[in-house]
Protein backbone atom coordinates (compact mmCIF):
# COMPACT_ATOMS: atom_id res chain seq x y z
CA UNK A 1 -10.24 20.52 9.77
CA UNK A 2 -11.93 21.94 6.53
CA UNK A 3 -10.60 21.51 3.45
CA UNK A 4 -7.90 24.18 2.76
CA UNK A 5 -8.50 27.64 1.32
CA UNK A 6 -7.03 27.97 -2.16
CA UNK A 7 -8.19 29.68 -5.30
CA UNK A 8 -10.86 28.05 -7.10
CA UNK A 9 -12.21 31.15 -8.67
CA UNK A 10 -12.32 29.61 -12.16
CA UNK A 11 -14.08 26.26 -11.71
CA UNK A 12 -17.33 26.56 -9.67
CA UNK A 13 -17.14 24.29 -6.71
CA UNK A 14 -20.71 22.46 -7.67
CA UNK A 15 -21.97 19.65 -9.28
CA UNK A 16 -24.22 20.87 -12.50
CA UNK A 17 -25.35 18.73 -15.44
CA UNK A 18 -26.48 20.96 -18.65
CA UNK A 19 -26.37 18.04 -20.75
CA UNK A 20 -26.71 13.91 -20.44
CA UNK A 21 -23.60 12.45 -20.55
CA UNK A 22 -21.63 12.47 -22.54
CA UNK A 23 -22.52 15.60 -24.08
CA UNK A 24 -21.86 16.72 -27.77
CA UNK A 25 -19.41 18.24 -27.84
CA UNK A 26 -17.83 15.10 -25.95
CA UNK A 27 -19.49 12.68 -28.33
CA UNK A 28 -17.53 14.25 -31.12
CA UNK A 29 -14.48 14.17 -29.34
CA UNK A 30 -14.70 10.43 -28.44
CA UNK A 31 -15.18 9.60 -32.70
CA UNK A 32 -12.18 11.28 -33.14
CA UNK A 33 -10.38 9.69 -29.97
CA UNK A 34 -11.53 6.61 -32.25
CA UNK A 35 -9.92 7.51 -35.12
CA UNK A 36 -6.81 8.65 -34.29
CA UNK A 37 -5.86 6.97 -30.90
CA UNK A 38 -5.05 3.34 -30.27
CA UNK A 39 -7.86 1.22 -29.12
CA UNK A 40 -5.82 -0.14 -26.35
CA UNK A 41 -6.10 3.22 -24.63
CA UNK A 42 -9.46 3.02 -23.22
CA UNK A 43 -11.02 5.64 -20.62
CA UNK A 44 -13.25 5.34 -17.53
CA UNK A 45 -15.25 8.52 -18.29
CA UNK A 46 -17.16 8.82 -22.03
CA UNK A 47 -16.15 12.92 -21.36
CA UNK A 48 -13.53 14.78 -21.98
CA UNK A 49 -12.15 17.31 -19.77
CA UNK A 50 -11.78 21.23 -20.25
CA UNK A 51 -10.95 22.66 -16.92
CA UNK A 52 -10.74 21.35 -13.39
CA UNK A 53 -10.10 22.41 -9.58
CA UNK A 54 -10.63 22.23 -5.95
CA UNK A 55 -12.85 18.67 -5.91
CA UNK A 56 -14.43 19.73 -9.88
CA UNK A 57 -13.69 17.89 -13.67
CA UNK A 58 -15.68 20.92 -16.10
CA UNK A 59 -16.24 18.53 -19.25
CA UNK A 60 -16.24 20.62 -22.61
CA UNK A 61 -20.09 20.59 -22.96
CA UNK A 62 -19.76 22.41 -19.57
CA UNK A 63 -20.52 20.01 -16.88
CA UNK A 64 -19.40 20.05 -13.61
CA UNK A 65 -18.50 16.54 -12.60
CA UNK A 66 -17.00 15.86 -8.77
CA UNK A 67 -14.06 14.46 -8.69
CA UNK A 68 -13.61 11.06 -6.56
CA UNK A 69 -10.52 10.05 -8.89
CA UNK A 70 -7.64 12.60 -8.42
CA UNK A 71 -6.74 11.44 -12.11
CA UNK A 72 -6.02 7.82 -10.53
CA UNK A 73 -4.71 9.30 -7.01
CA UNK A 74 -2.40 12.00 -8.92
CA UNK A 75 -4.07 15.51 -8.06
CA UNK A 76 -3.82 15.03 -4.62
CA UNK A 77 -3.14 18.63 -3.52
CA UNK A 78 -5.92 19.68 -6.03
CA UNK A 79 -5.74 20.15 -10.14
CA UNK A 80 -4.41 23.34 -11.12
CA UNK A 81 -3.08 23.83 -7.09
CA UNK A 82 -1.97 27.74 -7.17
CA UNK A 83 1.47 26.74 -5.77
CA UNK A 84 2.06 24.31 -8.50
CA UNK A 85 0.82 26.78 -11.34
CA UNK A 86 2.62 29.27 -10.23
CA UNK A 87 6.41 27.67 -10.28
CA UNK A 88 5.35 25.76 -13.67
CA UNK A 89 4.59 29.20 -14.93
CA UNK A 90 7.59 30.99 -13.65
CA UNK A 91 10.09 27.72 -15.05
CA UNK A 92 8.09 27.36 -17.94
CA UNK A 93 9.70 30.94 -18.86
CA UNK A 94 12.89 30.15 -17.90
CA UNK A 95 14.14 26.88 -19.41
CA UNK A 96 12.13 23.85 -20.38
CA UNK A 97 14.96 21.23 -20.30
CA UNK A 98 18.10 20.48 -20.47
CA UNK A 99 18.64 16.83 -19.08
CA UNK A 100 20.01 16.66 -15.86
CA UNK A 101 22.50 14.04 -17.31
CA UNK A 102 24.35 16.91 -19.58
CA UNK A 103 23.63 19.93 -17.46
CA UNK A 104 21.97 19.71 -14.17
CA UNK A 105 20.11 22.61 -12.15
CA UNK A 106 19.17 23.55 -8.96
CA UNK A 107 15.85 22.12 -8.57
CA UNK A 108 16.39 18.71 -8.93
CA UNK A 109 18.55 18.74 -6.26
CA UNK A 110 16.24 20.50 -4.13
CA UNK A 111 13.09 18.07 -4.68
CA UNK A 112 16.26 15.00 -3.66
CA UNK A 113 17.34 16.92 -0.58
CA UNK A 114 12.94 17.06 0.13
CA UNK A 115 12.86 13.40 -0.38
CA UNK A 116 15.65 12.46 1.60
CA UNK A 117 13.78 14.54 4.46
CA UNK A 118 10.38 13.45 4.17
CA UNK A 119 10.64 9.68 3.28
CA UNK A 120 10.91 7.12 6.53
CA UNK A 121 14.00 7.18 8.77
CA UNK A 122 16.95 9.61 9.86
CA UNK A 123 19.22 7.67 8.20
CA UNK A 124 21.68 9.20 5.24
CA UNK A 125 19.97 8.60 2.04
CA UNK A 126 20.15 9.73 -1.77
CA UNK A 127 17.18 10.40 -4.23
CA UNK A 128 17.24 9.77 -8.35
CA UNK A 129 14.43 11.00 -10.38
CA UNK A 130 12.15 8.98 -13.26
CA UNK A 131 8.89 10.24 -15.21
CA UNK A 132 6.52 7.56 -13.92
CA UNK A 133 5.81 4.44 -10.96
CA UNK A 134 6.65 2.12 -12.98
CA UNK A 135 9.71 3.36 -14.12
CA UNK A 136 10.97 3.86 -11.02
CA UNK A 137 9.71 0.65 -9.75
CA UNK A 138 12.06 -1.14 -12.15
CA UNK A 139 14.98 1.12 -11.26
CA UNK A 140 14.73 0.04 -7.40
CA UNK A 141 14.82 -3.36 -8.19
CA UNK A 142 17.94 -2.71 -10.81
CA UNK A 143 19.67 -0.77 -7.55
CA UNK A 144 18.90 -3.43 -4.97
CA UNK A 145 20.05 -6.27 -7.83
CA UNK A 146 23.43 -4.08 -7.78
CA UNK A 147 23.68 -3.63 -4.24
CA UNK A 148 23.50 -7.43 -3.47
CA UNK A 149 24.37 -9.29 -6.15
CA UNK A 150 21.07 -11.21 -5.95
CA UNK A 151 18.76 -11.76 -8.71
CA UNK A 152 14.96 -12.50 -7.43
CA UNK A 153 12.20 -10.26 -6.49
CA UNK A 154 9.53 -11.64 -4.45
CA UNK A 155 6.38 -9.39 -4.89
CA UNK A 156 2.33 -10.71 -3.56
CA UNK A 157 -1.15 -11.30 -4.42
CA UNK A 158 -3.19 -8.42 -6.32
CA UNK A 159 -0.06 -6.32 -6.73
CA UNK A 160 0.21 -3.78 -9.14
CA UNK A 161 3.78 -2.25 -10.12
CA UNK A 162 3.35 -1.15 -13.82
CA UNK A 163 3.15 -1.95 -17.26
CA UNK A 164 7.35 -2.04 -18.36
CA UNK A 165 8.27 -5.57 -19.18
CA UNK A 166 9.14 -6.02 -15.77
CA UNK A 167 6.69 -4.59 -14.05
CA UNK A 168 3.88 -6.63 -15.58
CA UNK A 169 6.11 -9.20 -14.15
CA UNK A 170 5.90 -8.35 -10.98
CA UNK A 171 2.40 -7.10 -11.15
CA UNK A 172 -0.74 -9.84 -10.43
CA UNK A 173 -3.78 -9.08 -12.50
CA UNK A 174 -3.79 -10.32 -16.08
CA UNK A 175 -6.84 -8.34 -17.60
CA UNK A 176 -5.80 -5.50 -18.88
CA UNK A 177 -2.75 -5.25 -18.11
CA UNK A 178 -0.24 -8.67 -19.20
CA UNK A 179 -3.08 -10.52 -21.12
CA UNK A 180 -0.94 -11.21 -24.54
CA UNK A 181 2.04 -9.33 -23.83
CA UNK A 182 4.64 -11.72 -22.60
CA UNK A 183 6.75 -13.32 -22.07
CA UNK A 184 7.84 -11.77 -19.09
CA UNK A 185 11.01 -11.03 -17.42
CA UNK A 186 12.27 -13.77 -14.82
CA UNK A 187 12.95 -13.98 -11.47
CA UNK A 188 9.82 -12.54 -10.08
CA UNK A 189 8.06 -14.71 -7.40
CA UNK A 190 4.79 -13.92 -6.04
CA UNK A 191 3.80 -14.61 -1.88
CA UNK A 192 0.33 -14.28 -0.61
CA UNK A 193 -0.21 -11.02 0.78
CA UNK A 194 -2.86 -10.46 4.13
CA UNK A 195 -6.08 -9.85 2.75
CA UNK A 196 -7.88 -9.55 6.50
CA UNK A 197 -11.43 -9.36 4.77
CA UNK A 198 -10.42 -12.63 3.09
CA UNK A 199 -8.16 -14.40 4.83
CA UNK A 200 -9.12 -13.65 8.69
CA UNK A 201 -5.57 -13.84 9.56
CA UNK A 202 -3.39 -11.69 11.91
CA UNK A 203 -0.74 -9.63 10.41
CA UNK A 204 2.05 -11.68 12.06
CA UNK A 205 0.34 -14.99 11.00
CA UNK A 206 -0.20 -13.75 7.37
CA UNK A 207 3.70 -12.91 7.21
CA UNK A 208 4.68 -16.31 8.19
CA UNK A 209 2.98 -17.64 5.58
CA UNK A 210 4.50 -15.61 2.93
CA UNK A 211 7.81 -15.42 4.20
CA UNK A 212 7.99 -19.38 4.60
CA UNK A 213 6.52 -19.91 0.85
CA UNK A 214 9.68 -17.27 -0.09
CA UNK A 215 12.07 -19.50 1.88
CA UNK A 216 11.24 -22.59 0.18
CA UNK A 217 10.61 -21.52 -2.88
CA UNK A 218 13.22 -19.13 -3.79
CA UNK A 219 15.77 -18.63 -0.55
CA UNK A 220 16.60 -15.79 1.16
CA UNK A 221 19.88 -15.89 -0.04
CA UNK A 222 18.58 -15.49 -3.84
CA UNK A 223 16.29 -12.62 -3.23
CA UNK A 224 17.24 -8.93 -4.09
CA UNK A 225 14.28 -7.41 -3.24
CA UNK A 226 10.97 -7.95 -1.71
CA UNK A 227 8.63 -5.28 -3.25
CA UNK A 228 5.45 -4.43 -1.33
CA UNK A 229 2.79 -1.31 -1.53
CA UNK A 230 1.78 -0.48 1.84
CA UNK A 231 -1.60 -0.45 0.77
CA UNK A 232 -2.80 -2.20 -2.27
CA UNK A 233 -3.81 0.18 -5.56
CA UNK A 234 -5.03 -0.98 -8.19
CA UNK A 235 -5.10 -4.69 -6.30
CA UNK A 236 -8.14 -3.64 -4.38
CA UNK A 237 -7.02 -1.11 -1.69
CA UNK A 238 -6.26 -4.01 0.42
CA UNK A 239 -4.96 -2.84 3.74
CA UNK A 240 -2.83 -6.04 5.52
CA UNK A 241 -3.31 -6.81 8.62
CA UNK A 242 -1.52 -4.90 11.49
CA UNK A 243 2.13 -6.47 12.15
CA UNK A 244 2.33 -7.76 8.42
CA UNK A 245 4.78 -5.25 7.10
CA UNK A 246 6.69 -4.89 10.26
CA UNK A 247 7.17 -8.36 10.09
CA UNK A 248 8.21 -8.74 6.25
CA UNK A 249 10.80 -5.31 7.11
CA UNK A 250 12.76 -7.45 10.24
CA UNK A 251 12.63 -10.68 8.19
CA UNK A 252 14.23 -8.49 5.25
CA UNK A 253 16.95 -7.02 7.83
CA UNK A 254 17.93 -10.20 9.15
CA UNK A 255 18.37 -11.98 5.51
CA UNK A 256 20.06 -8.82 3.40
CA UNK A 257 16.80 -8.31 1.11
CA UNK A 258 16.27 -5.22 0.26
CA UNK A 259 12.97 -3.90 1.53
CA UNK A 260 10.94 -1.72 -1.04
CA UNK A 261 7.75 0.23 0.11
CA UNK A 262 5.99 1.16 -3.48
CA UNK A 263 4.20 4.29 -2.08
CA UNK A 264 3.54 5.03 -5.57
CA UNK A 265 -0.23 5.51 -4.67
CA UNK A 266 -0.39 5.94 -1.15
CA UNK A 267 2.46 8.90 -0.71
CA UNK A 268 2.06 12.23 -0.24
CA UNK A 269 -0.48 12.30 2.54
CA UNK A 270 -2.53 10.39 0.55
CA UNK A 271 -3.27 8.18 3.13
CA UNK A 272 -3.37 10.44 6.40
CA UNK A 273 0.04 10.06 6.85
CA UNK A 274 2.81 11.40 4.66
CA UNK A 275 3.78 8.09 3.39
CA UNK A 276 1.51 4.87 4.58
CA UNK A 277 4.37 2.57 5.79
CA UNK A 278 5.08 5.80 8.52
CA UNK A 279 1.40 3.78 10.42
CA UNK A 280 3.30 1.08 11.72
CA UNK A 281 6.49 2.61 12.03
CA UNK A 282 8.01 0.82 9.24
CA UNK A 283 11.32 2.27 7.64
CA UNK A 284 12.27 1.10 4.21
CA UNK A 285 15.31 0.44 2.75
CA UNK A 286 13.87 2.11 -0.63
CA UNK A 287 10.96 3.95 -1.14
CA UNK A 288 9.35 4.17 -4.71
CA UNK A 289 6.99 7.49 -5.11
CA UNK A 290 5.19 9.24 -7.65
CA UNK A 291 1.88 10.42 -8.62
CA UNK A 292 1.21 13.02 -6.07
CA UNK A 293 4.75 13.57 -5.75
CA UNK A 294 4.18 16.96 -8.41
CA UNK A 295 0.43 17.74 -9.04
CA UNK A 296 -0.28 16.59 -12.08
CA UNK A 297 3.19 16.52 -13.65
CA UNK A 298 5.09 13.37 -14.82
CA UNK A 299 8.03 13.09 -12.04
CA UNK A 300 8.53 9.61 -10.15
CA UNK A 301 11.58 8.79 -7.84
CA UNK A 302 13.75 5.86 -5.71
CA UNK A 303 15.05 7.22 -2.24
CA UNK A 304 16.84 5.03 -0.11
CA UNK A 305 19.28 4.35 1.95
CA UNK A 306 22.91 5.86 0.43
CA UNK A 307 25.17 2.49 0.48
CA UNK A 308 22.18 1.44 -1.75
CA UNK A 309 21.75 4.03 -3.68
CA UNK A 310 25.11 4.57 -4.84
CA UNK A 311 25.77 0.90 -5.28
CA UNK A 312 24.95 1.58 -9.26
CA UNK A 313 28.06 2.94 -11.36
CA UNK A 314 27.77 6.68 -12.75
CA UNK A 315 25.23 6.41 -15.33
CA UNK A 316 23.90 3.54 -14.63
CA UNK A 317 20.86 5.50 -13.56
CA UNK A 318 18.58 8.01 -15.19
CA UNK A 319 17.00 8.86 -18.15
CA UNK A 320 16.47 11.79 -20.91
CA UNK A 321 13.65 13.35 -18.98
CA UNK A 322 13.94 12.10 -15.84
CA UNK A 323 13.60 14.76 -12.94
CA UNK A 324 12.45 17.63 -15.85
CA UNK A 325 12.48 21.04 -14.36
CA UNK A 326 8.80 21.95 -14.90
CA UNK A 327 8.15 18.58 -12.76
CA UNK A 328 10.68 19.31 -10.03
CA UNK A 329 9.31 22.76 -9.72
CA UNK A 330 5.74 21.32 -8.93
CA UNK A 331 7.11 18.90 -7.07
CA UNK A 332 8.59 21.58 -5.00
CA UNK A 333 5.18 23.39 -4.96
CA UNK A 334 2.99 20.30 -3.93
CA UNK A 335 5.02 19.54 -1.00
CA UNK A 336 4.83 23.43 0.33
CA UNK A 337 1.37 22.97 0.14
CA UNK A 338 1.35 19.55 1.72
CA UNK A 339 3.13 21.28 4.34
CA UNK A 340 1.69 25.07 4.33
CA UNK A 341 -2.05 23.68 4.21
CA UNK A 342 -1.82 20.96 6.92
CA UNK A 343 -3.24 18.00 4.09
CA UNK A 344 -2.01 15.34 6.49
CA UNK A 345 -4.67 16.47 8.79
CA UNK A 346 -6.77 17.67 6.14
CA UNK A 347 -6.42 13.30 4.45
CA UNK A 348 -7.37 12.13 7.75
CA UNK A 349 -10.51 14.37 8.04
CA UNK A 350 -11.82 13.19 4.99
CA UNK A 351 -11.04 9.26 5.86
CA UNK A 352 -13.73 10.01 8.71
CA UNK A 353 -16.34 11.59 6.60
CA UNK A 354 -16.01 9.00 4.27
CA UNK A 355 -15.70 5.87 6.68
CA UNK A 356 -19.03 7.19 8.49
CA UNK A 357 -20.92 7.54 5.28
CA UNK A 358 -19.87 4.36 3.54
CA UNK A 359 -20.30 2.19 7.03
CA UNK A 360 -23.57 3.74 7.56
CA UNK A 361 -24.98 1.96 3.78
CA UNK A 362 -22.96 -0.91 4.64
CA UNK A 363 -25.10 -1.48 7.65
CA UNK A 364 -28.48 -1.34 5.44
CA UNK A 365 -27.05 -3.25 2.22
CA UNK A 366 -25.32 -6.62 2.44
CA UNK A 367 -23.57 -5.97 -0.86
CA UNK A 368 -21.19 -3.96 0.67
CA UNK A 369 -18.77 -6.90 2.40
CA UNK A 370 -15.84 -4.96 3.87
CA UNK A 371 -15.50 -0.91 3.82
CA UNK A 372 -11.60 -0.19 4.58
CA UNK A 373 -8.52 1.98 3.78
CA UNK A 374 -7.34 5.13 5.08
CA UNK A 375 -7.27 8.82 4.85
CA UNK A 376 -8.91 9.80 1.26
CA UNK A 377 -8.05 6.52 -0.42
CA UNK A 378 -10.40 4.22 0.88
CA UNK A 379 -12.86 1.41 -0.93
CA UNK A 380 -15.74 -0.81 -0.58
CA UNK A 381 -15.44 -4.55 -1.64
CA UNK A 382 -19.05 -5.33 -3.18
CA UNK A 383 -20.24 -8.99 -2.60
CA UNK A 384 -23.21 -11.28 -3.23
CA UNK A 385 -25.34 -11.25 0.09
CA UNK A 386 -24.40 -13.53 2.67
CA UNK A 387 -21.09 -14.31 1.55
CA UNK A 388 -17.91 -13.17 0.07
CA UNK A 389 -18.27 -14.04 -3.69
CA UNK A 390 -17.20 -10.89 -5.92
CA UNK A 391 -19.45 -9.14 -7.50
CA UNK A 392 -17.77 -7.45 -10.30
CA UNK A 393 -21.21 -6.79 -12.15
CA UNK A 394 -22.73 -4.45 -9.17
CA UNK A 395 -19.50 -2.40 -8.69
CA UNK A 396 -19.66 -1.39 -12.66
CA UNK A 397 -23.55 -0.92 -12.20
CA UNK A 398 -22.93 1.62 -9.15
CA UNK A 399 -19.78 3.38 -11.15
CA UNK A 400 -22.31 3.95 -13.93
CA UNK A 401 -24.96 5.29 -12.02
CA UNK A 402 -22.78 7.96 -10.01
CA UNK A 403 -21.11 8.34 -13.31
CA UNK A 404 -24.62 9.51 -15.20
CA UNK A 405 -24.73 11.97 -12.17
CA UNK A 406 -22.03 13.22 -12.73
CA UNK A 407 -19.66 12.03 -9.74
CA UNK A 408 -16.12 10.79 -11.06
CA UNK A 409 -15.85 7.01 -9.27
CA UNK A 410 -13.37 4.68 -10.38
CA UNK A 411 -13.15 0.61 -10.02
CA UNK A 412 -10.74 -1.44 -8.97
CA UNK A 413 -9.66 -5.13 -7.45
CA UNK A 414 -8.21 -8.43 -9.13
CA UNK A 415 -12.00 -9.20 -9.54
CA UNK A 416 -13.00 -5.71 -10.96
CA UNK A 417 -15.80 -5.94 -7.32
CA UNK A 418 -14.09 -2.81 -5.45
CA UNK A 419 -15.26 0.65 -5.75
CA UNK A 420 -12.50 2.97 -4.67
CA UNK A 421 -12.48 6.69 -3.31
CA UNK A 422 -9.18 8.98 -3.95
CA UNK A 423 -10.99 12.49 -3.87
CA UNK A 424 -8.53 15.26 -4.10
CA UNK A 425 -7.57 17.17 -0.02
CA UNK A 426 -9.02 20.29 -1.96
CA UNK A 427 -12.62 19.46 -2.08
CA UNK A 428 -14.70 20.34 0.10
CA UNK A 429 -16.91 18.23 2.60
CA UNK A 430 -19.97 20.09 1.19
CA UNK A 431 -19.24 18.06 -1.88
CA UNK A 432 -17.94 14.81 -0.46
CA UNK A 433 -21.28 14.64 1.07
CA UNK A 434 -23.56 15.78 -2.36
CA UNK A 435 -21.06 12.93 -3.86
CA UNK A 436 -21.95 9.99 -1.84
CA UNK A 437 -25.65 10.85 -1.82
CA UNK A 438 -25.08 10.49 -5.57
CA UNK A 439 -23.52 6.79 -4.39
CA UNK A 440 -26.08 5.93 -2.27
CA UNK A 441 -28.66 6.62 -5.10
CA UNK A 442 -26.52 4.37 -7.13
CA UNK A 443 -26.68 1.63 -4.49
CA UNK A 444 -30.50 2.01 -4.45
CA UNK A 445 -30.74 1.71 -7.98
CA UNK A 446 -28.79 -1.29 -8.58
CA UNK A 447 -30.86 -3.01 -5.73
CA UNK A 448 -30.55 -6.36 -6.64
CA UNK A 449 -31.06 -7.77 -2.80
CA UNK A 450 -34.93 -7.60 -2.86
CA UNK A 451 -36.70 -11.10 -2.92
């Protein structure tokens, strides 16, 4: 299936440099970024961004970058997706907020009722609306604490949840994100997750592992929550091993934990299915989204199972801008074109062109020590030849090289050694193609295997 037709008549689909990068215009924009913006807000790209759509970033000096990023997995249906612009445009005019707390409207209702259709299983459920993952991260852990009177979390190995209090918490990596910012909240215990490329372990196997560390450690009959993402962000893209979450979901039936898919990254057909945990046939009890959930707009939201859900007291959930009508009437838009433009299919055609390209360098370049993930978020782990030592140096090498091109590539892993992929279902595979030729030039020129 080709990518699907939309309107992309006001950002050329093409890669075109007119200046190096960063360009002046961008170069005077970073001083004043430098000036006036905290220096703990630091940015991948040394451009800034005028315009963008279909698979294109147009930078203010007027390049044309391609876009492997989706703004960190968020534009999945494309940036500026007509659907989306369209019902922003026509809410926009109507009312801007009002806080669903004081006096709700239509929509957010609607984008619940979607939810409650869409997520895992046929079983009654209930929806409540945040602004970002993190935030509503945090709220399914307050609603499972309510529903069972149980205060642990057990999270794993390379996860990433957020940056609230909590989240950091429950999140693995220290640089950038907890390094001098705790202490941290309690209760948060940490289980090795299956990590195939490094552990060689079946999924089953892996999960015994964990699940008797949990047991010992903290007791099944302490634990609220076990928190999981079906497929690891920021963590690397790990993928565990078949039978690892199916096995974590029946140990979490049988003991009363409440099990937590955090699809923040991988929902919304990001991952060739509408939400990854759907691959194994695993059904939640609570299912955190965001990110694509609304092209481009902040919306996040918990949907789970109703005795859970309505376990808090009234109020004991939401927020000032949580569920905003300009983000509930994207949200509304992204899924019809989820839907109307068959991106399911459309994620799972890209996983193969990408697979095939990236396995086909991997078999000439030993740097490249495990190519995996699914549907258009997928990731090479970059080694030192002839083992599996990280090699965080080569992966920032090759981002700067397709970077200079002018191909958007972003980094990722608990050792900073993974390059990942998360190219929006609008671009083309004209340009998925002219993007990893840019790659492979970028492997080339960081050839550090020779002699």
């Amino acid at each position: 299936m080709s990518a699907p037709t939309i309107d992309q008549s006001s950002v050329a689909q093409e890669r075109r440099l007119v200046t190096a990068l960063p360009g002046p215009r961008s170069v005077e924009l970073m001083a004043r970024k430098q000036a006036a913006v905290a220096a703990g807000v630091g940015t991948t790209m040394p451009v800034f961004a005028a315009r963008a759509g279909g698979g294109i970033v147009v930078d203010v000096d007027g390049n044309h970058l391609i876009d492997l990023g989706s703004g960190i997995a968020v534009t999945t249906v494309g940036s500026s997706a007509p659907r989306v612009v369209a019902a922003v445009q026509q809410q926009v005019a109507e009312f801007t907020h009002t806080c669903f707390m004081v006096t709700p409207y239509e929509s957010y209702v609607a984008v619940a009722e979607a939810l409650n259709r869409l997520t895992p299983g046929d079983h009654e459920k209930r929806t409540a609306l945040f602004n970002s993952g993190a935030e509503a991260v945090e709220n399914a852990v307050k609603i499972a604490r309510t529903a069972t009177g149980r205060p642990a979390v057990a999270v794993f190995d390379h996860a990433y949840h957020g940056r609230t209090n909590l989240t950091m918490a429950m999140t693995a990596k220290v640089m950038p994100y907890k390094h001098g910012f705790g202490p941290f909240a309690s209760e948060v215990y940490r289980a090795p997750l299956s990590y195939p490329f490094r552990d060689g372990l079946d999924g089953p196997t892996a999960a015994a592992r964990a699940l008797d560390l949990l047991e010992k450690q903290v007791g099944a009959d302490n634990l609220a929550a076990l928190v999981i993402e079906p497929i690891q962000g920021e963590g690397g893209f790990i993928e565990p091993a078949p039978g690892f979450l199916p096995a974590l979901a029946a140990w979490c039936r049988a003991h009363g934990v409440v099990f937590v898919a955090d699809e923040v990254q991988t929902g919304f057909a990001r991952t060739g299915d509408l939400f990854a945990c759907e691959r194994e046939g695993v059904v939640p009890d609570l299912v955190v989204s965001a990110k694509g959930i609304a092209g481009g707009l902040p919306l996040s939201a918990v949907t789970g199972r109703a005795e859970l859900m309505d376990a808090a007291h009234a109020g004991g959930l939401g927020g000032t801008y949580g569920g905003n009508p300009l983000a509930c009437a994207a949200a509304l838009a992204a899924i019809e074109t989820i839907e109307a433009d068959g991106l399911v299919q459309r994620a799972r055609d890209v996983e193969d062109l990408l697979l095939t390209r990236l396995r086909a360098l991997q078999a000439v370049d030993p740097r490249i020590g495990d190519v995996r993930g699914r549907g258009a978020m997928v990731a090479v782990e970059l080694v030192r030849p002839g083992g599996t030592e990280p090699d965080p140096a080569l992966a920032r090498a090759v981002a700067a090289a397709a970077h200079a091109e002018g191909v958007i590539v972003l980094t990722c892993g608990t050792h900073g050694n993974v390059l990942r992929f998360l190219p929006p279902l609008a671009i083309s595979d004209a340009l998925l193609h002219e993007a990893f030729d840019v790659v492979e030039r970028a492997f080339a020129a960081s050839d550090t295997t020779a002699g």
